[in-house]
N, C-alpha and C. Protein backbone atom coordinates (compact mmCIF):
# COMPACT_ATOMS: atom_id res chain seq x y z
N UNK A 1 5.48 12.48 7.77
CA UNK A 1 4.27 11.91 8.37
C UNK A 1 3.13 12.91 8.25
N UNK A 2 2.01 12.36 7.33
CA UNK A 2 0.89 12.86 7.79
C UNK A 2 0.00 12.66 9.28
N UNK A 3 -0.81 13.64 9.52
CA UNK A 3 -2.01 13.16 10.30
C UNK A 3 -2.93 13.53 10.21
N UNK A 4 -3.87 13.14 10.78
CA UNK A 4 -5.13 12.75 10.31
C UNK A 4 -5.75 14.56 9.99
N UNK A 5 -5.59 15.07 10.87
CA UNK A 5 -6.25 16.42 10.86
C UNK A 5 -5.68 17.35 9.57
N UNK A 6 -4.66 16.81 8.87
CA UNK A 6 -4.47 17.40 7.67
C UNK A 6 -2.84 18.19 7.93
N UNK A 7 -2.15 17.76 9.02
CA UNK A 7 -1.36 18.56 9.31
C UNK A 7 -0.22 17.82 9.20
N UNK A 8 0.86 18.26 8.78
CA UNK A 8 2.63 17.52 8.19
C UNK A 8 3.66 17.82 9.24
N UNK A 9 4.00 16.88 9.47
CA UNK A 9 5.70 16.98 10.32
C UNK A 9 6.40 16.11 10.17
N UNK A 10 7.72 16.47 10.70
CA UNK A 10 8.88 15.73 9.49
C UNK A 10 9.56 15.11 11.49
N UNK A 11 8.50 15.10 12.19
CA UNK A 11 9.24 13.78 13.55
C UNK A 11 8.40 14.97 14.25
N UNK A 12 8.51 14.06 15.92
CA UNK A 12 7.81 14.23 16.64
C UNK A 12 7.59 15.67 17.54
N UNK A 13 6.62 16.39 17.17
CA UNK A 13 6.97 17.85 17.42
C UNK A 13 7.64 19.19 17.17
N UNK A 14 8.19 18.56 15.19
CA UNK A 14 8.69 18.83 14.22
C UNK A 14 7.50 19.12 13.09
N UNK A 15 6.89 20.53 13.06
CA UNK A 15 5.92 20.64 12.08
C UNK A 15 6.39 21.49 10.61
N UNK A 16 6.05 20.93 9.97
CA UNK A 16 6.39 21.66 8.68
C UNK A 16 5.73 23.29 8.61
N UNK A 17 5.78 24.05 7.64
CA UNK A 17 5.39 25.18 7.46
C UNK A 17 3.67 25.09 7.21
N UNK A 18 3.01 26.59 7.31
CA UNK A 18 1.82 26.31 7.39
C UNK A 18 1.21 26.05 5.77
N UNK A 19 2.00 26.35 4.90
CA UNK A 19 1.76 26.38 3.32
C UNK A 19 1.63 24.95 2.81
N UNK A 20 2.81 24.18 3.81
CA UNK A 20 2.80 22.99 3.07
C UNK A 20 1.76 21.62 3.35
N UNK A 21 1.43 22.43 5.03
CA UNK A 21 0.08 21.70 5.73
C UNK A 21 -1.24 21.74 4.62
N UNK A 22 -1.31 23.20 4.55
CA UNK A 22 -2.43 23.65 3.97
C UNK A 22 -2.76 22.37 2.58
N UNK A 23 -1.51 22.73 1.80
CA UNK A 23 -1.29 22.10 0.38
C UNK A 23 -1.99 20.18 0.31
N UNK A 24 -1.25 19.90 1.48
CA UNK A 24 -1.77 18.26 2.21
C UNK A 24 -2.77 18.07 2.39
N UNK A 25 -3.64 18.81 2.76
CA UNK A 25 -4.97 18.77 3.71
C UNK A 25 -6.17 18.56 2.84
N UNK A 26 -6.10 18.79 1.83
CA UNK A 26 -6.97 18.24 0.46
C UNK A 26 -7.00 16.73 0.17
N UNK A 27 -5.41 16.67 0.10
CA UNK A 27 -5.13 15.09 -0.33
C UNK A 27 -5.77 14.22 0.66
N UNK A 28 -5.12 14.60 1.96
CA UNK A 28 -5.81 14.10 3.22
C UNK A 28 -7.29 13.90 2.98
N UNK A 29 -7.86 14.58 3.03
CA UNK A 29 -9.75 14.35 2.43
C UNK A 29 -10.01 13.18 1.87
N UNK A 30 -9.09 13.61 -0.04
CA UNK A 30 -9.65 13.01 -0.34
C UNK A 30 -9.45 10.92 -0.08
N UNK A 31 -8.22 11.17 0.52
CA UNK A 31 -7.86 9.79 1.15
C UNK A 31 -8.75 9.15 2.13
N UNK A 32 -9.48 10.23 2.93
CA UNK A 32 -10.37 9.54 3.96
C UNK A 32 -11.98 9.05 3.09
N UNK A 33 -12.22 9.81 2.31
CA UNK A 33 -13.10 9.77 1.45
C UNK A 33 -13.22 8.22 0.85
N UNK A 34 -11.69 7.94 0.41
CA UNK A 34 -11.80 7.01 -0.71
C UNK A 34 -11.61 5.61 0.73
N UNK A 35 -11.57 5.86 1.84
CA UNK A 35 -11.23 4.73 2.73
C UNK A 35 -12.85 4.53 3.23
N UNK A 36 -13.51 5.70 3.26
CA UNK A 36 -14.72 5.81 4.11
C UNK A 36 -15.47 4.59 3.55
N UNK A 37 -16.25 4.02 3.90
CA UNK A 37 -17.07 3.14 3.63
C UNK A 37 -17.88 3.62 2.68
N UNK A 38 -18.56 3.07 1.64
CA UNK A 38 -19.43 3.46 0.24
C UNK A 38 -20.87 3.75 1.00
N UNK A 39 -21.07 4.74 1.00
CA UNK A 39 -22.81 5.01 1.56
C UNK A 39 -22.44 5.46 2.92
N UNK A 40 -21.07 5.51 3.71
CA UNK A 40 -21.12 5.74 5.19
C UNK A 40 -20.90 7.18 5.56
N UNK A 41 -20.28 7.45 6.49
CA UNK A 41 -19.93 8.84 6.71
C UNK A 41 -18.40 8.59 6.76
N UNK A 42 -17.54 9.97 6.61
CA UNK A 42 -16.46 10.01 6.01
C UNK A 42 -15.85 10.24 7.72
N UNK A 43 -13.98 10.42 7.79
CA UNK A 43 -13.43 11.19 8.32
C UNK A 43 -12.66 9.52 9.01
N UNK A 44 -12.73 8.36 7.77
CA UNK A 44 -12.01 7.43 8.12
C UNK A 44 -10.80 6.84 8.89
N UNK A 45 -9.93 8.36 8.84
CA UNK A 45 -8.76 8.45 9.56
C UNK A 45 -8.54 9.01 10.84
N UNK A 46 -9.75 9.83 10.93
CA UNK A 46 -10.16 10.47 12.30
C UNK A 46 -10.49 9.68 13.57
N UNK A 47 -9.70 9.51 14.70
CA UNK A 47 -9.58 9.06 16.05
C UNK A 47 -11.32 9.79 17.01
C-alpha cells in the first residue's frame, strides 16, 4: 500500500524501509499530477 504522502507499508503500522519510500515518492507525484485536474492545482491524492 501506498499513501498519499509518498510513504510504503506492507499493513497497518508496517512501514517499509526509508530507501524504498524514498524510490515511491516520485511515482506518487507523478500519479497525483496525472489525476490533478488539467489547469488545476495538483496533490489529487492529498486528504
Amino acid at each position: 500500500m501506498i499513501s498519499a504522502d509518498g510513504t510504503a507499508s506492507t499493513g497497518p503500522g508496517t512501514a517499509l524501509s526509508p530507501a524504498v519510500a524514498a524510490a515511491v515518492a516520485p511515482l506518487v507525484a507523478r500519479i497525483e499530477q496525472d489525476l490533478a485536474p488539467r489547469g488545476g492545482r495538483g496533490g489529487a491524492l492529498r486528504a
